[in-house]
C-alpha atoms as a PDB file:
ATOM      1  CA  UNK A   1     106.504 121.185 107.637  1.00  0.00           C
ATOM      2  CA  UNK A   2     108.323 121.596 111.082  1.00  0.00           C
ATOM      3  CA  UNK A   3     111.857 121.061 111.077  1.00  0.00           C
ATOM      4  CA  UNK A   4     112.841 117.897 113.360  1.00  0.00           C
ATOM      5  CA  UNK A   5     115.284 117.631 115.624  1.00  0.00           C
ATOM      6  CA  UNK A   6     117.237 114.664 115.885  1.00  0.00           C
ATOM      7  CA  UNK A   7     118.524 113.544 119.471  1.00  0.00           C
ATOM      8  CA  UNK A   8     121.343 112.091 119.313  1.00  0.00           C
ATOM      9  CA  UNK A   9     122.558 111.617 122.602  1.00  0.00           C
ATOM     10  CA  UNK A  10     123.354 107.637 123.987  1.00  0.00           C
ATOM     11  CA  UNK A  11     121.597 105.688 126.236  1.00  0.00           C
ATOM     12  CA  UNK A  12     123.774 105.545 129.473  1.00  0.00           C
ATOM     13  CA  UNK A  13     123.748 101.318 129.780  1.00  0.00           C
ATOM     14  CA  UNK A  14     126.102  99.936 132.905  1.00  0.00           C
ATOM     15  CA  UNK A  15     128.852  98.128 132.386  1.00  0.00           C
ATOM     16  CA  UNK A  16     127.846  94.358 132.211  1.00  0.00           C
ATOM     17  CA  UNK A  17     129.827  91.857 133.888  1.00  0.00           C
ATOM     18  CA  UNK A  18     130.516  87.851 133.607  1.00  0.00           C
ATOM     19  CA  UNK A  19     127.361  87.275 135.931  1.00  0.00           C
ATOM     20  CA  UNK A  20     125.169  89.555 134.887  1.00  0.00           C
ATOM     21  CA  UNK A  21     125.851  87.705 130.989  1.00  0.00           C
ATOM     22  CA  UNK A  22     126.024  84.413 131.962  1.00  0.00           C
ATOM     23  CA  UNK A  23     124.067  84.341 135.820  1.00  0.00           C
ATOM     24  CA  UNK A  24     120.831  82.752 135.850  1.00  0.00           C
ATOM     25  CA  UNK A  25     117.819  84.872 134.441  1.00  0.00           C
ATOM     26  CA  UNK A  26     115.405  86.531 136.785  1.00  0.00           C
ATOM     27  CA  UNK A  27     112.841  85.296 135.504  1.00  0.00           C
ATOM     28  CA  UNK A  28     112.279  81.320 134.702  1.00  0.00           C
ATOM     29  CA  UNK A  29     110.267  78.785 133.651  1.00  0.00           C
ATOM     30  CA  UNK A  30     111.902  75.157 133.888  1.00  0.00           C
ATOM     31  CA  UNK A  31     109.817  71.710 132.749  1.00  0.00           C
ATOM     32  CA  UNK A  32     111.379  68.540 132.723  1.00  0.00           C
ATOM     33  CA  UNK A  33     109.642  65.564 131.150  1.00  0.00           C
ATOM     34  CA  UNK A  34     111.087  62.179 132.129  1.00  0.00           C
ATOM     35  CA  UNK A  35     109.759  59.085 134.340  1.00  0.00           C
ATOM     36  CA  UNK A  36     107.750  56.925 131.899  1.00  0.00           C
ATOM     37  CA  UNK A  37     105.719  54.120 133.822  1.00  0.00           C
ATOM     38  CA  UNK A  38     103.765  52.084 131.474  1.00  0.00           C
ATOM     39  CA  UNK A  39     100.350  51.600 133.290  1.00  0.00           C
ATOM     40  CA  UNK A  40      97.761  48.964 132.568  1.00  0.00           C
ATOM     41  CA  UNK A  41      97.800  45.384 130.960  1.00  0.00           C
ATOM     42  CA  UNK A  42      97.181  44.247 127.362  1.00  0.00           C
ATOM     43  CA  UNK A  43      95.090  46.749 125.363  1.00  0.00           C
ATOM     44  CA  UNK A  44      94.458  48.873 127.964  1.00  0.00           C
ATOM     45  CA  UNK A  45      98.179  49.905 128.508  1.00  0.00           C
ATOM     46  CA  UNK A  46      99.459  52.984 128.459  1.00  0.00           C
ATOM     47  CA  UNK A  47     102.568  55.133 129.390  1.00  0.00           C
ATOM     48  CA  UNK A  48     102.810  58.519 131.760  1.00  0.00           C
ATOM     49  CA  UNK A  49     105.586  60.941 132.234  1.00  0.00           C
ATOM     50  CA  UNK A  50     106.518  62.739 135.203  1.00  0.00           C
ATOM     51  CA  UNK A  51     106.415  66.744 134.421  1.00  0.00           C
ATOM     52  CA  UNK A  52     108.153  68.594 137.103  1.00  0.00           C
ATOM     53  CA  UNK A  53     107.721  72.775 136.691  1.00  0.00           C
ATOM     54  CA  UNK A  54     109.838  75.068 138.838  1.00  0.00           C
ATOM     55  CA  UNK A  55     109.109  78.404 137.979  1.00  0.00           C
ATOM     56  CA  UNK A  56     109.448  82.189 139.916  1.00  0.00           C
ATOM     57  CA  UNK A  57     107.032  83.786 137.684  1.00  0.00           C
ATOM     58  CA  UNK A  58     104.594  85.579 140.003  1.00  0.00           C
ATOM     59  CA  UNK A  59     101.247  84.222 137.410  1.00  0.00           C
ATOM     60  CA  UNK A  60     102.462  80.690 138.682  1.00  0.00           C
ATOM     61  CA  UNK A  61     100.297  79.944 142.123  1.00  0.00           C
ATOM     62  CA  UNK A  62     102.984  76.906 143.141  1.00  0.00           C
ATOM     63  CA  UNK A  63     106.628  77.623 142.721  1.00  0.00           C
ATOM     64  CA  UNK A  64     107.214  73.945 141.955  1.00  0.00           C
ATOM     65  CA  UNK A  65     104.722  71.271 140.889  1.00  0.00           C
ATOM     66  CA  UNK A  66     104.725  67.515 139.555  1.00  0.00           C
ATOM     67  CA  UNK A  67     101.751  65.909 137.507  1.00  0.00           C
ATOM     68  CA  UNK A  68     101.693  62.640 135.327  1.00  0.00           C
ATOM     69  CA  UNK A  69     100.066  62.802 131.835  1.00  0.00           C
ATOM     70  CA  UNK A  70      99.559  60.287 129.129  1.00  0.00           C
ATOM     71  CA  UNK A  71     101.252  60.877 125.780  1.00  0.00           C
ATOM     72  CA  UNK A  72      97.819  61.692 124.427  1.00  0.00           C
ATOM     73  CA  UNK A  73      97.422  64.997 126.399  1.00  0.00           C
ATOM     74  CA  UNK A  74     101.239  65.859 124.444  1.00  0.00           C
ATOM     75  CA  UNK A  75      99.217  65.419 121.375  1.00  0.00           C
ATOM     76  CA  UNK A  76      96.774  66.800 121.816  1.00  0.00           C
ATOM     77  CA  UNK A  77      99.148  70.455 123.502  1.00  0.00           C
ATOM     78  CA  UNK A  78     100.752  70.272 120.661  1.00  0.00           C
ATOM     79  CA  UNK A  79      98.158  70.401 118.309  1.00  0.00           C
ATOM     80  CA  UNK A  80      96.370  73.095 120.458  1.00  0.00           C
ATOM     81  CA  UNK A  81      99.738  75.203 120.225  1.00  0.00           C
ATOM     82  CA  UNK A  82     100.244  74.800 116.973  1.00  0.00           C
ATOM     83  CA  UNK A  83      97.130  75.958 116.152  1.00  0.00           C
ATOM     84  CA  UNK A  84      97.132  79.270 118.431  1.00  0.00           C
ATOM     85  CA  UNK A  85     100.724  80.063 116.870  1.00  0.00           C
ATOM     86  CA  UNK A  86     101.037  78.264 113.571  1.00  0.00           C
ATOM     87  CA  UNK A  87     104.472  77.482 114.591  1.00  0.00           C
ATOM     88  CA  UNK A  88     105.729  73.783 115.027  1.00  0.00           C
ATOM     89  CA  UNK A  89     105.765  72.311 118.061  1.00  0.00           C
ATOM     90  CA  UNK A  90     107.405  69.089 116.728  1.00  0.00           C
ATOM     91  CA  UNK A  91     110.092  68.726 119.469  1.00  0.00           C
ATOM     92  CA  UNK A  92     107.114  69.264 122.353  1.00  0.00           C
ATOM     93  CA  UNK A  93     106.836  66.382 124.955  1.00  0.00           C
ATOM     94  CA  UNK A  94     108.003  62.542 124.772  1.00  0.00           C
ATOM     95  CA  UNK A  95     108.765  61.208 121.788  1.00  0.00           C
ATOM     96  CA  UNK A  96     105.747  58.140 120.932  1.00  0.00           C
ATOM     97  CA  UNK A  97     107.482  54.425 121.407  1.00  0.00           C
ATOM     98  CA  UNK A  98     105.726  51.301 119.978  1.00  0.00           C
ATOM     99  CA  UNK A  99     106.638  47.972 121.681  1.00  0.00           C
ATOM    100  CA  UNK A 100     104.875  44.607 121.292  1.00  0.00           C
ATOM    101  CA  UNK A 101     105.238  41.611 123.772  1.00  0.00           C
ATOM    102  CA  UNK A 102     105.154  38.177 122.381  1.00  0.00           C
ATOM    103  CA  UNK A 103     104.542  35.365 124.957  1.00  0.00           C
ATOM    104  CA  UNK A 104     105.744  32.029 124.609  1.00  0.00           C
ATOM    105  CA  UNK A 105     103.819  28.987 125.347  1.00  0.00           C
END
Protein backbone atom coordinates (compact mmCIF):
# COMPACT_ATOMS: atom_id res chain seq x y z
CA UNK A 1 0.00 0.00 0.00
CA UNK A 2 1.30 3.58 -0.91
CA UNK A 3 2.11 5.71 1.84
CA UNK A 4 -0.29 8.94 1.92
CA UNK A 5 0.53 12.15 2.38
CA UNK A 6 -1.48 14.29 4.40
CA UNK A 7 -1.78 18.12 3.38
CA UNK A 8 -2.09 19.99 5.93
CA UNK A 9 -1.85 23.36 4.89
CA UNK A 10 -5.14 26.02 5.59
CA UNK A 11 -7.43 27.34 3.36
CA UNK A 12 -6.53 31.12 2.99
CA UNK A 13 -10.43 32.54 3.82
CA UNK A 14 -10.61 36.69 3.95
CA UNK A 15 -11.31 38.34 6.75
CA UNK A 16 -15.19 38.71 7.05
CA UNK A 17 -16.65 41.84 8.08
CA UNK A 18 -20.13 43.15 9.76
CA UNK A 19 -21.66 43.35 6.11
CA UNK A 20 -20.43 40.66 4.58
CA UNK A 21 -22.17 38.54 7.98
CA UNK A 22 -25.09 40.33 8.31
CA UNK A 23 -25.60 42.25 4.46
CA UNK A 24 -28.27 40.91 2.44
CA UNK A 25 -27.52 37.52 0.57
CA UNK A 26 -26.70 37.51 -3.09
CA UNK A 27 -28.89 35.43 -3.88
CA UNK A 28 -32.84 35.62 -2.82
CA UNK A 29 -36.01 34.40 -3.03
CA UNK A 30 -38.74 36.53 -1.07
CA UNK A 31 -42.79 35.46 -1.05
CA UNK A 32 -45.15 37.22 0.90
CA UNK A 33 -48.66 35.87 1.34
CA UNK A 34 -51.20 38.40 2.63
CA UNK A 35 -54.39 40.25 1.03
CA UNK A 36 -57.31 37.85 1.60
CA UNK A 37 -60.52 39.00 -0.42
CA UNK A 38 -63.30 36.66 0.11
CA UNK A 39 -64.88 36.29 -3.44
CA UNK A 40 -68.33 35.02 -4.25
CA UNK A 41 -71.75 34.81 -2.33
CA UNK A 42 -73.29 32.00 -0.26
CA UNK A 43 -71.89 28.56 -1.18
CA UNK A 44 -69.97 29.62 -3.80
CA UNK A 45 -67.60 31.84 -1.64
CA UNK A 46 -64.28 31.64 -1.42
CA UNK A 47 -61.07 33.50 -0.23
CA UNK A 48 -57.67 34.51 -2.37
CA UNK A 49 -54.37 35.75 -1.20
CA UNK A 50 -52.14 38.07 -2.81
CA UNK A 51 -48.53 36.26 -3.39
CA UNK A 52 -45.98 38.79 -4.24
CA UNK A 53 -42.29 37.04 -5.33
CA UNK A 54 -39.23 39.24 -5.67
CA UNK A 55 -36.47 37.22 -6.50
CA UNK A 56 -32.70 37.83 -8.39
CA UNK A 57 -32.28 34.29 -9.18
CA UNK A 58 -31.35 34.21 -12.87
CA UNK A 59 -34.03 30.70 -13.40
CA UNK A 60 -36.76 33.38 -12.42
CA UNK A 61 -38.01 35.05 -15.99
CA UNK A 62 -39.75 38.22 -13.89
CA UNK A 63 -37.77 39.73 -11.11
CA UNK A 64 -41.02 40.51 -9.29
CA UNK A 65 -44.49 39.05 -9.80
CA UNK A 66 -48.07 39.08 -8.04
CA UNK A 67 -50.80 36.28 -8.57
CA UNK A 68 -54.01 35.48 -6.44
CA UNK A 69 -54.71 31.81 -5.50
CA UNK A 70 -57.43 30.14 -3.56
CA UNK A 71 -56.50 28.32 -0.36
CA UNK A 72 -57.11 25.11 -2.26
CA UNK A 73 -54.05 25.47 -4.60
CA UNK A 74 -51.98 25.85 -0.76
CA UNK A 75 -53.36 22.46 -0.23
CA UNK A 76 -52.95 21.04 -2.66
CA UNK A 77 -48.57 22.64 -2.86
CA UNK A 78 -48.35 21.38 0.15
CA UNK A 79 -49.36 18.06 -0.33
CA UNK A 80 -47.37 17.96 -3.66
CA UNK A 81 -44.19 19.07 -1.54
CA UNK A 82 -44.61 16.94 0.97
CA UNK A 83 -44.75 14.23 -1.11
CA UNK A 84 -41.51 15.06 -3.35
CA UNK A 85 -39.56 15.64 0.09
CA UNK A 86 -41.35 13.76 2.83
CA UNK A 87 -40.73 16.70 4.92
CA UNK A 88 -43.66 18.80 6.49
CA UNK A 89 -44.79 21.60 4.99
CA UNK A 90 -47.27 22.40 7.83
CA UNK A 91 -46.41 26.14 8.19
CA UNK A 92 -46.81 26.56 4.05
CA UNK A 93 -49.39 29.24 2.93
CA UNK A 94 -52.53 30.85 4.86
CA UNK A 95 -53.70 29.34 7.62
CA UNK A 96 -57.72 27.85 6.67
CA UNK A 97 -60.49 30.25 8.58
CA UNK A 98 -64.13 29.05 8.94
CA UNK A 99 -66.76 31.83 9.37
CA UNK A 100 -70.55 31.50 9.14
CA UNK A 101 -73.02 34.48 8.60
CA UNK A 102 -76.33 34.33 10.25
CA UNK A 103 -78.97 36.79 8.88
CA UNK A 104 -81.64 38.14 10.81
CA UNK A 105 -85.12 38.50 9.67
Amino acid sequence: MADAIADTRRLYSKPQNLNDAYGPPSNFLEIDVGDPQTVGVGRSRYTTYEIRLKTNLPIFKLKESCVRRRYSDFEWLRGELERESKSCWSSLGPERTVSSHVSSG
